[in-house]
Structures are given as C-alpha cells and as structure tokens.
PDB file of N, CA and C in Angstrom:
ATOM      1  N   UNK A   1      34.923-161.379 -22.865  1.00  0.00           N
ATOM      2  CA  UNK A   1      34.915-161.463 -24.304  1.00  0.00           C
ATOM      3  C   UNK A   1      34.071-160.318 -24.861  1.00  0.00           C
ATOM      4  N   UNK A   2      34.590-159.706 -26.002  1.00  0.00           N
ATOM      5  CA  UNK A   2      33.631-158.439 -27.068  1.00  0.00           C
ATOM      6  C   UNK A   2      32.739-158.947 -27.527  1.00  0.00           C
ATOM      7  N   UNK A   3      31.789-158.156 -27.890  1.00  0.00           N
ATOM      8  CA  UNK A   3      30.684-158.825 -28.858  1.00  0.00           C
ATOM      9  C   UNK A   3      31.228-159.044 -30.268  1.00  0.00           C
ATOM     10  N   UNK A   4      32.214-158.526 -30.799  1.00  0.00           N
ATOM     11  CA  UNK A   4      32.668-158.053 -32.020  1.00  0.00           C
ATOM     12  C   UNK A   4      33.591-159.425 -32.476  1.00  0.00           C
ATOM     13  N   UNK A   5      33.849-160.418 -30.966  1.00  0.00           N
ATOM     14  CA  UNK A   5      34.736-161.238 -31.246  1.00  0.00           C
ATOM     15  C   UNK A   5      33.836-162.783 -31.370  1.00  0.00           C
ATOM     16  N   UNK A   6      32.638-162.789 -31.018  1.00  0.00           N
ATOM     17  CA  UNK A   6      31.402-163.467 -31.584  1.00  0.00           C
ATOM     18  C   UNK A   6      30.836-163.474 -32.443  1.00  0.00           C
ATOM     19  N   UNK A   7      30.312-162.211 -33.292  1.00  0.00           N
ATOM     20  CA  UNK A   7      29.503-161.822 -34.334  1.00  0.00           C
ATOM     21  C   UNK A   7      29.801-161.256 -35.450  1.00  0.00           C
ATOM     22  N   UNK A   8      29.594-162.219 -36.806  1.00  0.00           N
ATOM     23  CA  UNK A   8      30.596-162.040 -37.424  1.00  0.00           C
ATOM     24  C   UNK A   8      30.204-160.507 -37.585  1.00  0.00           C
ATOM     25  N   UNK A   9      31.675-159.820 -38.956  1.00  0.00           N
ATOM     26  CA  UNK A   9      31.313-157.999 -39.036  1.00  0.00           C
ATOM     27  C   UNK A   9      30.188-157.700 -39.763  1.00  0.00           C
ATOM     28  N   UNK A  10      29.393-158.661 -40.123  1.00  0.00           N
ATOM     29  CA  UNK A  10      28.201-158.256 -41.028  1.00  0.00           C
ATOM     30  C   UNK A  10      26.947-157.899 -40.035  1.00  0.00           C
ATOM     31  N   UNK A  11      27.036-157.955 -38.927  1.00  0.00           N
ATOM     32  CA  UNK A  11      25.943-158.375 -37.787  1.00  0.00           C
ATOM     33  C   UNK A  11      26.485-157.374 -36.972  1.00  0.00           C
ATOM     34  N   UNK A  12      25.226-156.479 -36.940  1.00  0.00           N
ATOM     35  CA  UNK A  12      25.778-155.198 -35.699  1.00  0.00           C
ATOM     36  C   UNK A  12      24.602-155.596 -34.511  1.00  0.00           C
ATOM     37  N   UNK A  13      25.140-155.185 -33.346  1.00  0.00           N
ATOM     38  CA  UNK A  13      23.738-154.808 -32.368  1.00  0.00           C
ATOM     39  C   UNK A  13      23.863-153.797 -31.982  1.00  0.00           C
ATOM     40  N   UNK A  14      22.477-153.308 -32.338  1.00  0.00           N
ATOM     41  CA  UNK A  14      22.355-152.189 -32.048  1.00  0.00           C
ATOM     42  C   UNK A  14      20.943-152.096 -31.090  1.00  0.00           C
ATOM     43  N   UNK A  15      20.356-152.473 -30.102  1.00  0.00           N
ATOM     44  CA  UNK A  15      19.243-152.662 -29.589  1.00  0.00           C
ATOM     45  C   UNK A  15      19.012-151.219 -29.408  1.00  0.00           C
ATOM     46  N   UNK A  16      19.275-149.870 -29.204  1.00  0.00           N
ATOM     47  CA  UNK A  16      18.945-148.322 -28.943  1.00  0.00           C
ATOM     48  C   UNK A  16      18.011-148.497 -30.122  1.00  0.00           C
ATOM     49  N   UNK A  17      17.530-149.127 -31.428  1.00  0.00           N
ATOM     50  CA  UNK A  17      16.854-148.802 -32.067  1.00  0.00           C
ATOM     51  C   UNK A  17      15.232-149.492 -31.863  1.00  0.00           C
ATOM     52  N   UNK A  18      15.225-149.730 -30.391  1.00  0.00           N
ATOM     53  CA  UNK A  18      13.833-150.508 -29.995  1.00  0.00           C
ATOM     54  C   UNK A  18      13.728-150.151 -28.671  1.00  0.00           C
ATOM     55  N   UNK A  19      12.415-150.092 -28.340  1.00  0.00           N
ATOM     56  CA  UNK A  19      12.089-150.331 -27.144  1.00  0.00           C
ATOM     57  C   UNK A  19      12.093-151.585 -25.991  1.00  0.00           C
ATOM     58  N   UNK A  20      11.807-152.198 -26.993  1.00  0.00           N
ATOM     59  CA  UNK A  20      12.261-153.653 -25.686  1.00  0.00           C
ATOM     60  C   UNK A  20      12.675-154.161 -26.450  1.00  0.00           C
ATOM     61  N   UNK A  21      13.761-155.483 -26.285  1.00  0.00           N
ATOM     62  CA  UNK A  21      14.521-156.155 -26.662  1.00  0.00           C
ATOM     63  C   UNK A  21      13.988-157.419 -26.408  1.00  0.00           C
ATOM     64  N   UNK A  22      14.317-158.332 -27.430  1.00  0.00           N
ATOM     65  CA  UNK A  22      13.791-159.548 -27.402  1.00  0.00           C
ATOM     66  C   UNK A  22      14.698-160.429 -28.007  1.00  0.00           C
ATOM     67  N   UNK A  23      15.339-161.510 -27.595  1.00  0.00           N
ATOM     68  CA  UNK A  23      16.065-162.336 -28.001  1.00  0.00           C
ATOM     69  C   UNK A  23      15.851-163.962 -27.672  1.00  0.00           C
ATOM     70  N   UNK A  24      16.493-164.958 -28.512  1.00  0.00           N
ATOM     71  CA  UNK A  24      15.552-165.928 -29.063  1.00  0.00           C
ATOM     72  C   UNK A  24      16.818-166.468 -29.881  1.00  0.00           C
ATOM     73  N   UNK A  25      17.073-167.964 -28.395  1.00  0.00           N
ATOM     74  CA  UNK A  25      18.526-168.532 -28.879  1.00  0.00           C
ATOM     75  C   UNK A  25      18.319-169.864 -28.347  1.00  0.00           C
ATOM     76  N   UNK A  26      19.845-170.721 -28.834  1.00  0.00           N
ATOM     77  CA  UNK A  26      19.621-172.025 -28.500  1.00  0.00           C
ATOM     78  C   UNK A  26      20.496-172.001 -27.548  1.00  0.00           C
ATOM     79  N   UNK A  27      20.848-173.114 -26.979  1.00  0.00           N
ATOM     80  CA  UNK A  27      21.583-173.227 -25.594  1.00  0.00           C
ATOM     81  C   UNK A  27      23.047-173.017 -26.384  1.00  0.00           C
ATOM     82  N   UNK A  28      23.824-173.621 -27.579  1.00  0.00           N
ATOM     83  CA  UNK A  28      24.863-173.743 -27.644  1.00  0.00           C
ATOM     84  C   UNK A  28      25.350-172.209 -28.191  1.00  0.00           C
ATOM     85  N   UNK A  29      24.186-171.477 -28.276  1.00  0.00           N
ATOM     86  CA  UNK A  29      25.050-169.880 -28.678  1.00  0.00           C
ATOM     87  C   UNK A  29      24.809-168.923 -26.597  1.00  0.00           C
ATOM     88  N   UNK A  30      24.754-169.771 -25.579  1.00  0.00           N
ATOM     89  CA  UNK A  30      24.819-169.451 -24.736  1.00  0.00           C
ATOM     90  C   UNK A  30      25.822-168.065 -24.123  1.00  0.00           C
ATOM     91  N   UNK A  31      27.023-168.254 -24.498  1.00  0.00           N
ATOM     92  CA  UNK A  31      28.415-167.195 -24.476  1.00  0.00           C
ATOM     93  C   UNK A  31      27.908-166.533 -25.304  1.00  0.00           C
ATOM     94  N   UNK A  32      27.118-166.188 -26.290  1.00  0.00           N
ATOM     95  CA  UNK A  32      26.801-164.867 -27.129  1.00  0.00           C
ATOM     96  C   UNK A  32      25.957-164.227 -26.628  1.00  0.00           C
ATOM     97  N   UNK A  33      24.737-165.031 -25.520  1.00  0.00           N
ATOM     98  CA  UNK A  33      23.341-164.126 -25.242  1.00  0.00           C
ATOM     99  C   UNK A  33      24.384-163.701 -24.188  1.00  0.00           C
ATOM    100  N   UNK A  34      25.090-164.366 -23.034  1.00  0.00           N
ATOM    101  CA  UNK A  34      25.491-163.657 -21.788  1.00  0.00           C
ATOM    102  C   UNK A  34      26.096-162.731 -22.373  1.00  0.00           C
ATOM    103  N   UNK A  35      27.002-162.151 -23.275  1.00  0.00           N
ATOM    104  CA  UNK A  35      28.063-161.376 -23.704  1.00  0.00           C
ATOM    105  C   UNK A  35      26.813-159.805 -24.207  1.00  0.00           C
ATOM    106  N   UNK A  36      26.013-160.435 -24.902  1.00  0.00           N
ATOM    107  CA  UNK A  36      25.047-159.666 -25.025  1.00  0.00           C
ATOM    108  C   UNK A  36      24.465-158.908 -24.732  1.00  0.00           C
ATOM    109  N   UNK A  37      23.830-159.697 -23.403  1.00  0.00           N
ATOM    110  CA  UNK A  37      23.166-158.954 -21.753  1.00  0.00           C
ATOM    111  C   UNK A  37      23.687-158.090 -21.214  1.00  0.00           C
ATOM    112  N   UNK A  38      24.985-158.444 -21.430  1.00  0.00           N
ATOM    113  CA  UNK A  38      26.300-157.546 -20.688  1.00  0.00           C
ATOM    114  C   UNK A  38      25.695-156.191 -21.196  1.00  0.00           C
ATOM    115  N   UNK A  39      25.827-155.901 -22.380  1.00  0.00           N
ATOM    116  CA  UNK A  39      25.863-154.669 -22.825  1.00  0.00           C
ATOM    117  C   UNK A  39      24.519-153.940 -22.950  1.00  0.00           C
ATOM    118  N   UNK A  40      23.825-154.583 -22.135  1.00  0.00           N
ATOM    119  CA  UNK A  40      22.239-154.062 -22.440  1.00  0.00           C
ATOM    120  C   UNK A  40      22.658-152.994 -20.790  1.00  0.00           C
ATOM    121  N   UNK A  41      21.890-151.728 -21.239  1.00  0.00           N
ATOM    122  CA  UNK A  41      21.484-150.810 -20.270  1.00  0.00           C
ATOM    123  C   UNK A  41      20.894-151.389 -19.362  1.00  0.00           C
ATOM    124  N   UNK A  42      21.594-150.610 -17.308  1.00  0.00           N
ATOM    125  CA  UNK A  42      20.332-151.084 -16.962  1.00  0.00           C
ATOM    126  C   UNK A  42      18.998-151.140 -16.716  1.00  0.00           C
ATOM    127  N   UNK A  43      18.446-150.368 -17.525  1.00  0.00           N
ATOM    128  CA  UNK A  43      16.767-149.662 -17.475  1.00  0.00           C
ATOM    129  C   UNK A  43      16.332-150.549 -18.914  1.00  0.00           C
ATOM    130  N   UNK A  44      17.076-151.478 -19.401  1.00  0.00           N
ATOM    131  CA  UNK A  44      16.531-152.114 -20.883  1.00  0.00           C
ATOM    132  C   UNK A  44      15.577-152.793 -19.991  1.00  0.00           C
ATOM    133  N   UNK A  45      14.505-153.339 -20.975  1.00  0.00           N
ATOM    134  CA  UNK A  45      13.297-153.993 -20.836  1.00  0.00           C
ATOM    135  C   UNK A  45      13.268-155.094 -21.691  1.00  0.00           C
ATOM    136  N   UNK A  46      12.756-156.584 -21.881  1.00  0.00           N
ATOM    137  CA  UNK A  46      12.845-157.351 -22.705  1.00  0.00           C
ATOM    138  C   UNK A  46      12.492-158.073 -22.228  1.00  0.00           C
ATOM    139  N   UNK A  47      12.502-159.257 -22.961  1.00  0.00           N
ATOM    140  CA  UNK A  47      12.725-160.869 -23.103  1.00  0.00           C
ATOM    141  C   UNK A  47      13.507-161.922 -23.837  1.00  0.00           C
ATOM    142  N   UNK A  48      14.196-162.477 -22.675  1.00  0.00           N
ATOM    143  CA  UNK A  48      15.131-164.319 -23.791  1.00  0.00           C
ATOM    144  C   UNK A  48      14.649-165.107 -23.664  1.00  0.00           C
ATOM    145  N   UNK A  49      14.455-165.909 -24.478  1.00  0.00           N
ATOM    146  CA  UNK A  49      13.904-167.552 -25.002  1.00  0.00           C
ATOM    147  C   UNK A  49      15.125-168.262 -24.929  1.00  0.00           C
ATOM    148  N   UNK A  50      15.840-168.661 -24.137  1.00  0.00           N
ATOM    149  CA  UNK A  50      16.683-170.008 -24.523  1.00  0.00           C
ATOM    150  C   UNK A  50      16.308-171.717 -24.395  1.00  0.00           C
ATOM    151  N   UNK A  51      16.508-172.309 -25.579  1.00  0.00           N
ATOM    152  CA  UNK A  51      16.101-173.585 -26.112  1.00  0.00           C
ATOM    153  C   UNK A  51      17.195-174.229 -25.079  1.00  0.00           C
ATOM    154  N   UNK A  52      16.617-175.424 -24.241  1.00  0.00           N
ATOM    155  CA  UNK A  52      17.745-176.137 -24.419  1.00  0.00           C
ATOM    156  C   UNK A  52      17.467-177.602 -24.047  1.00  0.00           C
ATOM    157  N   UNK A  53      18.547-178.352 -24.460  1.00  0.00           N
ATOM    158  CA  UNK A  53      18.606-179.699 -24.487  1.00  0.00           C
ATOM    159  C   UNK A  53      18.484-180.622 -23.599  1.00  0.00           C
ATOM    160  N   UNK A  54      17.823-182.193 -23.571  1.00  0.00           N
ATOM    161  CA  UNK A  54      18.019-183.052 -22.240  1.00  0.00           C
ATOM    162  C   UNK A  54      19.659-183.032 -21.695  1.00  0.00           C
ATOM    163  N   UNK A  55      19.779-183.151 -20.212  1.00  0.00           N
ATOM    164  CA  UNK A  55      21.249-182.738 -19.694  1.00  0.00           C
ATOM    165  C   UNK A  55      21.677-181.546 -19.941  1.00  0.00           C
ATOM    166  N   UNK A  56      21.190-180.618 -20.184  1.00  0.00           N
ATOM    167  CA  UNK A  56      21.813-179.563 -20.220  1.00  0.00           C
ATOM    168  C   UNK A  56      21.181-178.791 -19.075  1.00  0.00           C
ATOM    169  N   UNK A  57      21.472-178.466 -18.205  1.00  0.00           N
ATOM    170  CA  UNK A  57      20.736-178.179 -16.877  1.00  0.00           C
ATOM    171  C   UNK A  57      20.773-176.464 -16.719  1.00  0.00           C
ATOM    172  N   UNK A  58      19.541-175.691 -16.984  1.00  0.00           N
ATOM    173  CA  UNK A  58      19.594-174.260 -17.115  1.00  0.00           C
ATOM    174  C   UNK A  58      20.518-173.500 -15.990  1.00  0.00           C
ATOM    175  N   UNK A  59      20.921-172.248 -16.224  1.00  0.00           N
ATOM    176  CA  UNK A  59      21.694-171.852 -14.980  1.00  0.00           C
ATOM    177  C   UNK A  59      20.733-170.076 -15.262  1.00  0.00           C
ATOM    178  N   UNK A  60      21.323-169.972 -14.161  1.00  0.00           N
ATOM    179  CA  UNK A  60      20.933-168.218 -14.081  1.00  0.00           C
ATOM    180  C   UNK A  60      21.796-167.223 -14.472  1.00  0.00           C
ATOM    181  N   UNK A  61      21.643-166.491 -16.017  1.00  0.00           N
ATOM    182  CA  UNK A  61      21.881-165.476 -16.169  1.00  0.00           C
ATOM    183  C   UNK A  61      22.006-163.815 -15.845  1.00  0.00           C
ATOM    184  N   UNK A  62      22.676-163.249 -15.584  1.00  0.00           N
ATOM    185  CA  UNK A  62      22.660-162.073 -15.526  1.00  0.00           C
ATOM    186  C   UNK A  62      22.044-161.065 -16.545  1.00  0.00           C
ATOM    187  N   UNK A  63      20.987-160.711 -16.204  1.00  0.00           N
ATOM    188  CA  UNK A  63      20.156-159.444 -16.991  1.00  0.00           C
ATOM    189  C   UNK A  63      19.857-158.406 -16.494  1.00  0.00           C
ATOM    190  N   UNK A  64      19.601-156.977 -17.290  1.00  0.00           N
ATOM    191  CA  UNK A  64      18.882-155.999 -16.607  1.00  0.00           C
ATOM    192  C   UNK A  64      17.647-156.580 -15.443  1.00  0.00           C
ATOM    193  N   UNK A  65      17.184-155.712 -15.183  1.00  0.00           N
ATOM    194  CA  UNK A  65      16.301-156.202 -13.394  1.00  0.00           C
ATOM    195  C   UNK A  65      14.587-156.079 -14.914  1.00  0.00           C
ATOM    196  N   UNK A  66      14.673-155.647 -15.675  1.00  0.00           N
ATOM    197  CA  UNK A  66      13.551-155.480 -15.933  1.00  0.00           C
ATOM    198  C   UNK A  66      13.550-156.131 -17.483  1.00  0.00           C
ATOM    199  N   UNK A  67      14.456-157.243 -17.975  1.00  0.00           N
ATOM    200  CA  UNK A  67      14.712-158.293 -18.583  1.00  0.00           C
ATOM    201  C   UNK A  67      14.807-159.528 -18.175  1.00  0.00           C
ATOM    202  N   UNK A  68      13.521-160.778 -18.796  1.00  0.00           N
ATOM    203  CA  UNK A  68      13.007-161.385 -18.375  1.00  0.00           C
ATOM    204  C   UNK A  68      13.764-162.926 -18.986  1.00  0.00           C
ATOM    205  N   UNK A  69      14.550-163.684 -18.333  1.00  0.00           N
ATOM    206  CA  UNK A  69      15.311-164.696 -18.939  1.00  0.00           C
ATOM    207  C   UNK A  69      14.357-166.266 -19.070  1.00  0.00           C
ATOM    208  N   UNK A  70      13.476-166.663 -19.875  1.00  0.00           N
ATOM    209  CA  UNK A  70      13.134-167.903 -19.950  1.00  0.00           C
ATOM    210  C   UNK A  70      13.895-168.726 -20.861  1.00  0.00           C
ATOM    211  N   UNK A  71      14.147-170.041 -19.545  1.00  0.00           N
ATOM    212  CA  UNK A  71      15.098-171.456 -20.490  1.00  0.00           C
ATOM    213  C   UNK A  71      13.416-172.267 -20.900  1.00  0.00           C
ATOM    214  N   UNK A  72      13.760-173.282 -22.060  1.00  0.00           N
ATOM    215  CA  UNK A  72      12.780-173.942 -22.821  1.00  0.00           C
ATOM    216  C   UNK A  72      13.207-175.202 -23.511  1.00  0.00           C
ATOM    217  N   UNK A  73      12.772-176.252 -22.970  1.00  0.00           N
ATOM    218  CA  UNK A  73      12.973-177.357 -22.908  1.00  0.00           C
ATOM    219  C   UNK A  73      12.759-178.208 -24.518  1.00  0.00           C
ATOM    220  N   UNK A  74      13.926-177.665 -25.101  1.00  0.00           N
ATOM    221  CA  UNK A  74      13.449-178.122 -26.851  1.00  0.00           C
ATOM    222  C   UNK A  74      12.918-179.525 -27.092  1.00  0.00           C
ATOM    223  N   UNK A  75      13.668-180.524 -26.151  1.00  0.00           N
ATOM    224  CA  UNK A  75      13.067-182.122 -26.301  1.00  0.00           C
ATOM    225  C   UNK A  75      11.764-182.293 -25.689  1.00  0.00           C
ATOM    226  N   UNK A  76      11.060-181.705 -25.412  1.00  0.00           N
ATOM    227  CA  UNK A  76       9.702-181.330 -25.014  1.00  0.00           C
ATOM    228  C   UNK A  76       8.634-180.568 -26.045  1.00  0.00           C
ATOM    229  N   UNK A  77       9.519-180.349 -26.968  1.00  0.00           N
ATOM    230  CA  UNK A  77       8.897-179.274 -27.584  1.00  0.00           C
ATOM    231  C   UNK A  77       8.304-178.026 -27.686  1.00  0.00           C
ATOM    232  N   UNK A  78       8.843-177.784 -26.765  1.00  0.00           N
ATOM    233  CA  UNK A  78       9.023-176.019 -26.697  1.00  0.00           C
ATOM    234  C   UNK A  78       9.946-175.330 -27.419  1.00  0.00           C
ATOM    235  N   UNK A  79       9.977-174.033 -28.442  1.00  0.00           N
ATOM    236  CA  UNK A  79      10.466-173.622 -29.053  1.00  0.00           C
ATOM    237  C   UNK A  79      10.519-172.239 -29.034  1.00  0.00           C
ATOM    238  N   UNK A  80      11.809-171.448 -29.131  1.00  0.00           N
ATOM    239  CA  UNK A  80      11.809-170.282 -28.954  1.00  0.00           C
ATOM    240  C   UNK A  80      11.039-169.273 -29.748  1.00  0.00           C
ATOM    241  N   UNK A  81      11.521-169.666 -30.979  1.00  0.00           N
ATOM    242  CA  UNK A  81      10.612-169.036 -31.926  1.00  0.00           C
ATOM    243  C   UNK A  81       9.009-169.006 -31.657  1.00  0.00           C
ATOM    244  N   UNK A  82       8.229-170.015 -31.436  1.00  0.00           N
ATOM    245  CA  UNK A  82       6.892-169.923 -30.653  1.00  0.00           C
ATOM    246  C   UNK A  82       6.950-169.191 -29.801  1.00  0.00           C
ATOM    247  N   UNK A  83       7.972-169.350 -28.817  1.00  0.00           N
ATOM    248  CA  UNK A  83       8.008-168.356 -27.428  1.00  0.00           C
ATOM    249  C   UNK A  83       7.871-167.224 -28.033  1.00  0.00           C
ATOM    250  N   UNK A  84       8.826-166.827 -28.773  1.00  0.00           N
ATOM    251  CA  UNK A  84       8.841-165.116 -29.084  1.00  0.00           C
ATOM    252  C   UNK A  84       7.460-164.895 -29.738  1.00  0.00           C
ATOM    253  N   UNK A  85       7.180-166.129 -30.670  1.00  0.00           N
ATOM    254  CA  UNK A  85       6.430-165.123 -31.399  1.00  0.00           C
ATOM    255  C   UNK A  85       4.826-165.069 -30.695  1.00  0.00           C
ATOM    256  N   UNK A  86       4.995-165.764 -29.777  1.00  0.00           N
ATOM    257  CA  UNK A  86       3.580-165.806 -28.850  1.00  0.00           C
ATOM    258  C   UNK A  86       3.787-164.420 -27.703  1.00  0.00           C
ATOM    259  N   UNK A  87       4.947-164.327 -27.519  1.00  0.00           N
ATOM    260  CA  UNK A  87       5.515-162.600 -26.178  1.00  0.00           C
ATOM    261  C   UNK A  87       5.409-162.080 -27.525  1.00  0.00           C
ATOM    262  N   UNK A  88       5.450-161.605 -28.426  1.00  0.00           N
ATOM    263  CA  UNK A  88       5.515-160.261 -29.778  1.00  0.00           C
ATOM    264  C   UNK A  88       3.385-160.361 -29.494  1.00  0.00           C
ATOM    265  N   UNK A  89       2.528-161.362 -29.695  1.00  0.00           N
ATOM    266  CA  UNK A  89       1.203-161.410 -29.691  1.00  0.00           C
ATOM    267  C   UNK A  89       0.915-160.854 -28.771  1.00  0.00           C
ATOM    268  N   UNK A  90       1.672-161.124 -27.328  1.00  0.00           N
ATOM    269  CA  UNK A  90       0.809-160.580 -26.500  1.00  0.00           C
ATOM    270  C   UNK A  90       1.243-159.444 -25.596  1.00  0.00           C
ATOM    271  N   UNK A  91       2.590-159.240 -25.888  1.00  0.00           N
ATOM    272  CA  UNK A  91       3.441-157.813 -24.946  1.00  0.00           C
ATOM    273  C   UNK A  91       3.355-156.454 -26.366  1.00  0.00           C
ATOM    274  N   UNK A  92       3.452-156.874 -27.637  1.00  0.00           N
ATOM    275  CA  UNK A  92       3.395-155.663 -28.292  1.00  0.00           C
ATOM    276  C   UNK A  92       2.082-155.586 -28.479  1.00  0.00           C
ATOM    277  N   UNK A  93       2.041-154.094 -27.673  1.00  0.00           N
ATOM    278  CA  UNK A  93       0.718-153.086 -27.891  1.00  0.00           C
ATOM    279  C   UNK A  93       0.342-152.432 -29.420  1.00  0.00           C
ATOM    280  N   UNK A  94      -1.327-152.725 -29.583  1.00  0.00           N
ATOM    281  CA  UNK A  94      -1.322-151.817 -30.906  1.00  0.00           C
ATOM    282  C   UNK A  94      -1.726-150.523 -30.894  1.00  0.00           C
ATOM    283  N   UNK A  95      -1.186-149.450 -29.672  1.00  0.00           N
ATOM    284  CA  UNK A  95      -1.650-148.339 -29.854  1.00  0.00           C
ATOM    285  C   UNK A  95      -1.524-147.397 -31.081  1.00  0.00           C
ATOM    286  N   UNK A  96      -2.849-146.895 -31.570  1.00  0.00           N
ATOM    287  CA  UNK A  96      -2.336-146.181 -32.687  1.00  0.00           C
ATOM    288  C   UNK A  96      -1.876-144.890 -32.216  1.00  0.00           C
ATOM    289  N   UNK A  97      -1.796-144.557 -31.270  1.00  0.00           N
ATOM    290  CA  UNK A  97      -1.045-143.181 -30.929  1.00  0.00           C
ATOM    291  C   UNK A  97       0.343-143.182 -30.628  1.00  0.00           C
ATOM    292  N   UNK A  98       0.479-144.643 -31.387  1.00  0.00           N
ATOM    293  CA  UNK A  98       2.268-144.373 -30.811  1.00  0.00           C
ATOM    294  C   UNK A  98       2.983-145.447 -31.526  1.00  0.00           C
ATOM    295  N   UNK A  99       3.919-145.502 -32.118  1.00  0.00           N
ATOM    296  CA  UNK A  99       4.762-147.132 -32.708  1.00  0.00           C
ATOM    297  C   UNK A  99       5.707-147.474 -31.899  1.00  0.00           C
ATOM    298  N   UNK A 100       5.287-148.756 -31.543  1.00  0.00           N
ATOM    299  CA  UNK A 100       6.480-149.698 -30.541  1.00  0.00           C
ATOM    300  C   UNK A 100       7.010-150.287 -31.293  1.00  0.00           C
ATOM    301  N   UNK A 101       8.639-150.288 -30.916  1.00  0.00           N
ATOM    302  CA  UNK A 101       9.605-150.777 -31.783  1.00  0.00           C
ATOM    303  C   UNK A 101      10.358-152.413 -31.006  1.00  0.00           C
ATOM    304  N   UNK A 102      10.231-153.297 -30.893  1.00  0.00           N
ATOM    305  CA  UNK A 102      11.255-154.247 -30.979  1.00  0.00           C
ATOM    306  C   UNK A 102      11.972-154.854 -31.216  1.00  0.00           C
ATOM    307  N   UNK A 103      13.743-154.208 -30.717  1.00  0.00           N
ATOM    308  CA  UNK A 103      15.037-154.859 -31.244  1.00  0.00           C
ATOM    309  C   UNK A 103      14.779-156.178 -30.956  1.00  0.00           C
ATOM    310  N   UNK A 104      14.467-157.230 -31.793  1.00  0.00           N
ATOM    311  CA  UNK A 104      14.579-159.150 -32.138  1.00  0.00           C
ATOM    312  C   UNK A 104      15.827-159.536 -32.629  1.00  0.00           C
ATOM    313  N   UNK A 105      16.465-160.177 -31.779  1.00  0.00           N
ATOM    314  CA  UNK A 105      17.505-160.790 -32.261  1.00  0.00           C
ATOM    315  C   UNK A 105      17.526-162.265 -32.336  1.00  0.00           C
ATOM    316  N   UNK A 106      17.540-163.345 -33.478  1.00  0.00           N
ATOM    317  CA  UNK A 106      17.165-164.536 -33.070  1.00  0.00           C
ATOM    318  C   UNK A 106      18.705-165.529 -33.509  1.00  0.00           C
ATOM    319  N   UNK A 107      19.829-166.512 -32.816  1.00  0.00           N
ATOM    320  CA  UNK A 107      20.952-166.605 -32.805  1.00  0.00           C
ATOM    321  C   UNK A 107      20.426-167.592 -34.050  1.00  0.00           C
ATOM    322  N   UNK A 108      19.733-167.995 -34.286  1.00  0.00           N
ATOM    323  CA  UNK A 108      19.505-169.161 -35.582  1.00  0.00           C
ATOM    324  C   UNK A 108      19.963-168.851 -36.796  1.00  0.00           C
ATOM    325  N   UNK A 109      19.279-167.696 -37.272  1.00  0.00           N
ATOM    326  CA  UNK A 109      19.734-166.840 -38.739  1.00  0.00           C
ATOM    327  C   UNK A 109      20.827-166.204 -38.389  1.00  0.00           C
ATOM    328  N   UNK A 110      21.283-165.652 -37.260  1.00  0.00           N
ATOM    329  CA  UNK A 110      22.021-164.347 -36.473  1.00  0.00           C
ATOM    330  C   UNK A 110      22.202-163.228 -37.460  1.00  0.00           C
ATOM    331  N   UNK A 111      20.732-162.707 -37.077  1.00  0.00           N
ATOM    332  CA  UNK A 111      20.066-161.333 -37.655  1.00  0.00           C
ATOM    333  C   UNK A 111      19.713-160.824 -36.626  1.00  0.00           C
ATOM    334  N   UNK A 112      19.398-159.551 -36.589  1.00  0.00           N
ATOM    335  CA  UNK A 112      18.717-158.617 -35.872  1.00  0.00           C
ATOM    336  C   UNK A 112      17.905-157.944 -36.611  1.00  0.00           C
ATOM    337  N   UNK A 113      16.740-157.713 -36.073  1.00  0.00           N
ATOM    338  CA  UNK A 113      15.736-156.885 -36.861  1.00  0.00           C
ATOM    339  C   UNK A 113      14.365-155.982 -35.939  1.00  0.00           C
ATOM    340  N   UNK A 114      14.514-155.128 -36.549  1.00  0.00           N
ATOM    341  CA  UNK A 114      13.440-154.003 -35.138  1.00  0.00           C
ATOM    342  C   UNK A 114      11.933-154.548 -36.161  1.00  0.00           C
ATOM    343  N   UNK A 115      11.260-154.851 -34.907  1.00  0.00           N
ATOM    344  CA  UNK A 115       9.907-155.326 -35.360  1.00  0.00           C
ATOM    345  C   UNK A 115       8.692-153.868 -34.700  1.00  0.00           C
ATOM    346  N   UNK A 116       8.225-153.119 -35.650  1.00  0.00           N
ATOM    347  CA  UNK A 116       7.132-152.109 -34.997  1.00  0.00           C
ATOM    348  C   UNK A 116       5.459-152.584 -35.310  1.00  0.00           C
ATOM    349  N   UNK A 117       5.169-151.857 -34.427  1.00  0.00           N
ATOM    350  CA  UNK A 117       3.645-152.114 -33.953  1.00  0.00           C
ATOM    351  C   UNK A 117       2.583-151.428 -35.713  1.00  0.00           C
ATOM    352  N   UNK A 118       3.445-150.670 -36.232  1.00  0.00           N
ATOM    353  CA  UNK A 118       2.041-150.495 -37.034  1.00  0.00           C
ATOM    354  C   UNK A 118       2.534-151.209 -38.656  1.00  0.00           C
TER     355      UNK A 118
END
C-alpha cells in the first residue's frame, strides 16, 4: 500500500526536514506507521510510541536498525503523547551551536510538524 492511499492530500510526509523522526500512534492506525517505516531511509534515526489496547498483543515491526519501536500499554496508562513528550525532554539536545530538528508525526491530529531545539 502508498502512503498517499492512507493520508488524506492535505498531509504530506516529509521527514528529510528533521533529523530524527519521531512518531506517536495508536494501535488502530497500525497499517499507516508500518507503511510509513517503509519509506524511512536506512540511516533514519528515531522513535515510535505505539498505544495499544488489552488483547491486542504487540508484534514486531520493521524499522531502520537505528529506529527505536516502543508498544505502550494504554489500559495501564501509558500514553504516547507522554512517551514522546518525555523522549523530546530527554533525546533533544540544547546545543547552542547547532539546531536539532524533529520530524513529529502524531496519528491522533494526523499532522506532522518539525519540532527544533532553539
């Protein structure tokens, strides 16, 4: 499947406009993160948050080798959005000699948005 045949035309991805990639989904947009991954380089760097439900039993995704896939147990209360926004606290650096950019994609709103360090 295309990405183009998931997302509606208002919604581009464009992750080349970040340094690491970060994405932040629920279990039932599952076929959009794998379709996703697909198209990530393999030298991309990142992290996924997927939420998911009692019975829904995580499986192993295919990612770049240096993209990091965590499932998160929403009836427990774990939440992606916490996830991310606790990996944005502690993986984005505040060097001032340099701006780090992260392509965030979160399937809830299904926006994308580059988040930088300064």
């Amino acid at each position: 499947m295309m990405l183009s045949d998931l997302l509606p035309a208002t919604i581009s991805w464009n992750p080349d406009s970040g340094d690491v990639v970060l994405l932040a989904a629920r279990a039932d947009d599952l076929e959009l993160v794998e379709t996703v991954l697909q198209t990530l380089p393999p030298r991309s760097r990142g992290q996924v948050f997927l939420e998911s439900r009692a019975g829904a039993a995580p499986r192993e995704l295919r990612a770049p080798g240096r993209v990091c896939v965590t499932w998160l147990d929403a009836d427990r209360g774990q939440s992606s959005v916490r996830a991310a926004e606790a990996w944005l606290a502690e993986m984005l650096p505040t060097d001032a000699a340099r701006t780090h950019r992260v392509y965030a994609w979160f399937t809830g709103d299904r926006a994308a948005r580059v988040l930088t360090s300064d």
